[in-house]
PDB file of N, CA and C in Angstrom:
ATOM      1  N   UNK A   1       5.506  10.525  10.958  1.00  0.00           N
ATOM      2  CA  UNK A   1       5.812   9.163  11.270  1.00  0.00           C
ATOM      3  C   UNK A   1       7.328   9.034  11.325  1.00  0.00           C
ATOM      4  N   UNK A   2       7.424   8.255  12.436  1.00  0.00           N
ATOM      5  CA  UNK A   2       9.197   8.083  12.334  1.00  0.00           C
ATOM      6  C   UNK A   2       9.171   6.814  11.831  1.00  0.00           C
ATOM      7  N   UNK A   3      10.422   6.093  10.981  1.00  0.00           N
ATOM      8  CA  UNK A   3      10.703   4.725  11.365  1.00  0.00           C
ATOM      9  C   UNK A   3      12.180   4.439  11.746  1.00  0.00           C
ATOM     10  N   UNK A   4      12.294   3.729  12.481  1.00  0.00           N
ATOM     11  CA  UNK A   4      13.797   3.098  13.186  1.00  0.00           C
ATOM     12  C   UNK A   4      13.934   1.703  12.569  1.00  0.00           C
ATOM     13  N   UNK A   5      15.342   1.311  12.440  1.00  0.00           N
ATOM     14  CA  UNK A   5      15.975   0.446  11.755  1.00  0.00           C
ATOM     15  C   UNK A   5      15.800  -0.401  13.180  1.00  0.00           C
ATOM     16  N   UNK A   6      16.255  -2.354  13.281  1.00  0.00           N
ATOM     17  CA  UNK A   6      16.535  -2.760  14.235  1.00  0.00           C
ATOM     18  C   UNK A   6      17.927  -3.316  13.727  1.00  0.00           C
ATOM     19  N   UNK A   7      18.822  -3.338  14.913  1.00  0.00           N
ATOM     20  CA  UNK A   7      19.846  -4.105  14.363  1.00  0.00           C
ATOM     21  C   UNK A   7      19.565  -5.431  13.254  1.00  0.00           C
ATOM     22  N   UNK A   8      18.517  -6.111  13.392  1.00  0.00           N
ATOM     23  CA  UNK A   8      18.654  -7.308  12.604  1.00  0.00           C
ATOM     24  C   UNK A   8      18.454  -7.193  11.404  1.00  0.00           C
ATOM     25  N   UNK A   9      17.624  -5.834  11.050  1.00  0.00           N
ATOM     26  CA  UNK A   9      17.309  -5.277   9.865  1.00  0.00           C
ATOM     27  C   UNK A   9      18.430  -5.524   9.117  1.00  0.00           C
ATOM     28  N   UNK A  10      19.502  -4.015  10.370  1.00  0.00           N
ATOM     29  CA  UNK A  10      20.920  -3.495   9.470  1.00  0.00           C
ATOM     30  C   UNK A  10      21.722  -5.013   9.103  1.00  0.00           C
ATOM     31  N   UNK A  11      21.403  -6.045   9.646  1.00  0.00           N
ATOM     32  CA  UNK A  11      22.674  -7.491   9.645  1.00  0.00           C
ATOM     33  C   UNK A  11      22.248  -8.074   8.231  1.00  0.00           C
ATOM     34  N   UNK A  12      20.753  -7.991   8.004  1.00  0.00           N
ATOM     35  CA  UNK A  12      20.034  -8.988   6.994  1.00  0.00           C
ATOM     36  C   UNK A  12      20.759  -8.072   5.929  1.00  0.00           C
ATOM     37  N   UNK A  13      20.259  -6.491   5.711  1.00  0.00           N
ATOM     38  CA  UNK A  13      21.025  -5.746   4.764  1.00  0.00           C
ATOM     39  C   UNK A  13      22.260  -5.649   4.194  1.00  0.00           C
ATOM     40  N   UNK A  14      23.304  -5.752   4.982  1.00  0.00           N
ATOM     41  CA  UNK A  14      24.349  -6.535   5.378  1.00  0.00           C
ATOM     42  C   UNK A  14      24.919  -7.688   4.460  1.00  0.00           C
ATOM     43  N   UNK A  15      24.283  -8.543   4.726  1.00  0.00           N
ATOM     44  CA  UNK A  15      24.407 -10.126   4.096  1.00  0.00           C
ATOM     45  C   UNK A  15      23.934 -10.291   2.823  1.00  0.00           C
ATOM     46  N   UNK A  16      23.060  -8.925   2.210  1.00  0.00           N
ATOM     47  CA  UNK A  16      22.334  -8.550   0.823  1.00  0.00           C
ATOM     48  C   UNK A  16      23.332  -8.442   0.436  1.00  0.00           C
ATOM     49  N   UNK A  17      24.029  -7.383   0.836  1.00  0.00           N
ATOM     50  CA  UNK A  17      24.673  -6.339  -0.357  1.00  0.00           C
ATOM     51  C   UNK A  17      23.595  -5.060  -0.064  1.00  0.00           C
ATOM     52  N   UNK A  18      22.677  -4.862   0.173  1.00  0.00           N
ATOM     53  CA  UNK A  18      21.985  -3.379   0.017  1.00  0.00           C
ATOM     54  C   UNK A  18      22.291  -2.414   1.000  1.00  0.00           C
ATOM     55  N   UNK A  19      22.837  -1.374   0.460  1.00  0.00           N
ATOM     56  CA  UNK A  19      23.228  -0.105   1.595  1.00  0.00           C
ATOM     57  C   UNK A  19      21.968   0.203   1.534  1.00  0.00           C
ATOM     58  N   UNK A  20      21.992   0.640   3.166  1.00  0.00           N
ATOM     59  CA  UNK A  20      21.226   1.208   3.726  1.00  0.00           C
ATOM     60  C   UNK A  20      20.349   2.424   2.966  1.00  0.00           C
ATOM     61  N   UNK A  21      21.360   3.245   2.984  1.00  0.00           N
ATOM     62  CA  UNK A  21      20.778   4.414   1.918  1.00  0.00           C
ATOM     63  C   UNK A  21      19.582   4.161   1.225  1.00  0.00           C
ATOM     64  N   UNK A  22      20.213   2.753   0.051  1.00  0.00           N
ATOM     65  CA  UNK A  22      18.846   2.139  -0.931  1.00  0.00           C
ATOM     66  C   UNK A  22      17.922   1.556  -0.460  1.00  0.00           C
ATOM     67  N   UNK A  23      17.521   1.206   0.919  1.00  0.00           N
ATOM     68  CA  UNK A  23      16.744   0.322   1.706  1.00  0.00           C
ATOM     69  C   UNK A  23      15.746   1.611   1.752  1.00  0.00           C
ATOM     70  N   UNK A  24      16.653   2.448   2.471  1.00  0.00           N
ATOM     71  CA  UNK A  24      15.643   3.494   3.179  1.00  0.00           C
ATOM     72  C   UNK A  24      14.866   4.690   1.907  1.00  0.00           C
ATOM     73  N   UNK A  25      15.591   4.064   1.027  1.00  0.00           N
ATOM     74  CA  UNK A  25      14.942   4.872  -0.203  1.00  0.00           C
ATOM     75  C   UNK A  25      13.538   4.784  -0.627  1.00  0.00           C
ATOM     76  N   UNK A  26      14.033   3.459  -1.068  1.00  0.00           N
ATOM     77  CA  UNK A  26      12.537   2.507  -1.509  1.00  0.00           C
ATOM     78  C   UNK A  26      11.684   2.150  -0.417  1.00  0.00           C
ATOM     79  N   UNK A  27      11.945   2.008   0.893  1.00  0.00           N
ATOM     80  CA  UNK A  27      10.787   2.253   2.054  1.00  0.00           C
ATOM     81  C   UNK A  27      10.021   3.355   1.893  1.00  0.00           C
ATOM     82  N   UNK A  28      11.253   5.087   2.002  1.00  0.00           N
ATOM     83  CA  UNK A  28      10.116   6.126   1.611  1.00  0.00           C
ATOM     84  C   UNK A  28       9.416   5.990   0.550  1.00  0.00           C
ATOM     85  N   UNK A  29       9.475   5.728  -0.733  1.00  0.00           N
ATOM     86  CA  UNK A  29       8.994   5.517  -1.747  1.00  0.00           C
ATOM     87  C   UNK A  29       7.841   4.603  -1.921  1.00  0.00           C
ATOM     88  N   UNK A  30       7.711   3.249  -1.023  1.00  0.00           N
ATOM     89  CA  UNK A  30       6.768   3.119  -0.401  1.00  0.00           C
ATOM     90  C   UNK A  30       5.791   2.752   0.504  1.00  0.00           C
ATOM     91  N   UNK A  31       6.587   4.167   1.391  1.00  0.00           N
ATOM     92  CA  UNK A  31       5.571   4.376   2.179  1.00  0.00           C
ATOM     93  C   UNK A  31       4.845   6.088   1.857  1.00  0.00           C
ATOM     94  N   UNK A  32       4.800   6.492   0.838  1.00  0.00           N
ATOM     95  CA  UNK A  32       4.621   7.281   0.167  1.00  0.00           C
ATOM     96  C   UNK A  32       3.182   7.099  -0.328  1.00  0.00           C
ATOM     97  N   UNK A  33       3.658   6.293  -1.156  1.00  0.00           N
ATOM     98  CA  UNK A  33       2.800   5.707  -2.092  1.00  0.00           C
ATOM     99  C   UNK A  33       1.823   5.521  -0.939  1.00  0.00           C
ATOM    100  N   UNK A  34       1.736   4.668  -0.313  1.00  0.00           N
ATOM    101  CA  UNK A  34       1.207   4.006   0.795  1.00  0.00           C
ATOM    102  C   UNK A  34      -0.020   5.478   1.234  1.00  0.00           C
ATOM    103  N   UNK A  35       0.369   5.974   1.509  1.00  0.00           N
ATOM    104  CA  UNK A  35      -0.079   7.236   2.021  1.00  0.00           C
ATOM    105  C   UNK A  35      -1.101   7.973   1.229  1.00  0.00           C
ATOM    106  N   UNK A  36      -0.473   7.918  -0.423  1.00  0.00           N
ATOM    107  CA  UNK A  36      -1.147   8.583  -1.266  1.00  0.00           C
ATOM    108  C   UNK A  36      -2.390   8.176  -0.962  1.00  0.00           C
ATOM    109  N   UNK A  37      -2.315   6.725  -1.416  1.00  0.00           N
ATOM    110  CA  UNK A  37      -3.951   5.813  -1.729  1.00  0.00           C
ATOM    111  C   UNK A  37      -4.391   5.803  -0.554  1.00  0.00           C
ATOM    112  N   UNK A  38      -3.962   5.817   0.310  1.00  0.00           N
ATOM    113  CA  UNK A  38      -5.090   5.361   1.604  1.00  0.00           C
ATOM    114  C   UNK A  38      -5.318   6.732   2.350  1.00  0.00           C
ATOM    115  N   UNK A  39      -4.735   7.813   2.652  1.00  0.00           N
ATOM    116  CA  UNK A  39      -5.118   8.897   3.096  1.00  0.00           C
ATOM    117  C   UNK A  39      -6.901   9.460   2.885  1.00  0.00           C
ATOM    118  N   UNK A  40      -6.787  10.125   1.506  1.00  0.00           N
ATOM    119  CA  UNK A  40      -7.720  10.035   1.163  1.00  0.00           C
ATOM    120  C   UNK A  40      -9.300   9.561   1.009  1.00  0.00           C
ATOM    121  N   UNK A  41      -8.909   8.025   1.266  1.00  0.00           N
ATOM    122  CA  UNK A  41     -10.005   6.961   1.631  1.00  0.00           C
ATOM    123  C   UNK A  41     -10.373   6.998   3.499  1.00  0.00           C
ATOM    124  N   UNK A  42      -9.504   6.929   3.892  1.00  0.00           N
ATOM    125  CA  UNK A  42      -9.702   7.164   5.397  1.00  0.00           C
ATOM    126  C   UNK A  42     -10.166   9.015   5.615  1.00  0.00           C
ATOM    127  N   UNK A  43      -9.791   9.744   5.259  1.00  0.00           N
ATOM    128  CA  UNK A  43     -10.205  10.759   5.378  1.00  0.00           C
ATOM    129  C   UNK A  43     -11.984  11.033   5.343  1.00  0.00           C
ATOM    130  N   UNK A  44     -12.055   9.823   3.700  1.00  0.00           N
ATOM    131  CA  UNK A  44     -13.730   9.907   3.501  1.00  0.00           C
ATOM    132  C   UNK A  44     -14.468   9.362   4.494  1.00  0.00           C
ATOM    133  N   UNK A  45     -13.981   8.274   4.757  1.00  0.00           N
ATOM    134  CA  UNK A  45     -14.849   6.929   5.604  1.00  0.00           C
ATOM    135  C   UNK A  45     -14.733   8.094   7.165  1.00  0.00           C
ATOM    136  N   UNK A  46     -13.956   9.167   7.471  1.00  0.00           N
ATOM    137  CA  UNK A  46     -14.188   9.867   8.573  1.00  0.00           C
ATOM    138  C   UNK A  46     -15.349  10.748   8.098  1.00  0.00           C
ATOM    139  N   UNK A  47     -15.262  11.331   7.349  1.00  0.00           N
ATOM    140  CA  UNK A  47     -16.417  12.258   6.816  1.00  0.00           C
ATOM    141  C   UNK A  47     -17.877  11.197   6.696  1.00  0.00           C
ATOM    142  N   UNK A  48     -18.021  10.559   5.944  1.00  0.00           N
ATOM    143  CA  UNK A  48     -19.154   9.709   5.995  1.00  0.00           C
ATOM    144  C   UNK A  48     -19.398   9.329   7.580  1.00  0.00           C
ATOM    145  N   UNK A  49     -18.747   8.875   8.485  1.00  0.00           N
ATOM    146  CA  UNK A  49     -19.443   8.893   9.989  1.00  0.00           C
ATOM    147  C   UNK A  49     -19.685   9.900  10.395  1.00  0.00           C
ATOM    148  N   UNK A  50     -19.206  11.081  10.234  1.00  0.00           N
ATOM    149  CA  UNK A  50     -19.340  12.548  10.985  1.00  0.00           C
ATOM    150  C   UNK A  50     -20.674  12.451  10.438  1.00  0.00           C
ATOM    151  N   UNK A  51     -20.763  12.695   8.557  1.00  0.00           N
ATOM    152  CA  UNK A  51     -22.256  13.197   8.214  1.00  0.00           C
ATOM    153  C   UNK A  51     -23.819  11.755   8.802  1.00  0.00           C
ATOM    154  N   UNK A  52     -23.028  10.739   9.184  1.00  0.00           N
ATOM    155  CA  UNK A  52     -24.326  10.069   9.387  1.00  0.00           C
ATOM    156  C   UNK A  52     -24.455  10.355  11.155  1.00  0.00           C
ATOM    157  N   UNK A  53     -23.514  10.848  11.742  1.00  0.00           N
ATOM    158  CA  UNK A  53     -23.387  11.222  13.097  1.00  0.00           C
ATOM    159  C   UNK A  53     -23.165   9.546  13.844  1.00  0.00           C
ATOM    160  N   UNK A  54     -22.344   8.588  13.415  1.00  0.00           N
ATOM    161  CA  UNK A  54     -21.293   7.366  14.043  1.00  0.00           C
ATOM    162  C   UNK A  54     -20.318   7.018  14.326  1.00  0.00           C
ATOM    163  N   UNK A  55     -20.253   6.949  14.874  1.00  0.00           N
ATOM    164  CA  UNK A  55     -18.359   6.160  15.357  1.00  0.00           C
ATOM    165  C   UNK A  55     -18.352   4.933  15.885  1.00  0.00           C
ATOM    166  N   UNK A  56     -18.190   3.924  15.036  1.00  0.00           N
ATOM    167  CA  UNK A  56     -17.914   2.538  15.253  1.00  0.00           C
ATOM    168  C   UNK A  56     -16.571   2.221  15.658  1.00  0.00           C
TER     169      UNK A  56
END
């Protein structure tokens, strides 16, 4: 996954006080997380249609 900043992002950040750096920190962090929990679950809910033979 890529993600790109938009300028209005970088302006709002800007007007914080938060460097970038720390923005993009705590995004990976979570979108990490993000990943952990739901990977897994989507992985199953693919397996459970394969074994009932569906694709909704």
């Amino acid at each position: 996954m890529e993600v790109r900043s938009t300028p209005g992002y970088l302006e709002l950040l800007e007007k914080r006080g938060v460097p970038f750096a720390k923005a993009s920190e705590l995004a990976q962090q979570a979108l990490s997380a993000h990943n952990a929990e739901e990977t897994p679950l989507f992985a199953m809910d693919i397996e459970r249609k394969a074994l009932a033979q569906r694709w909704e």
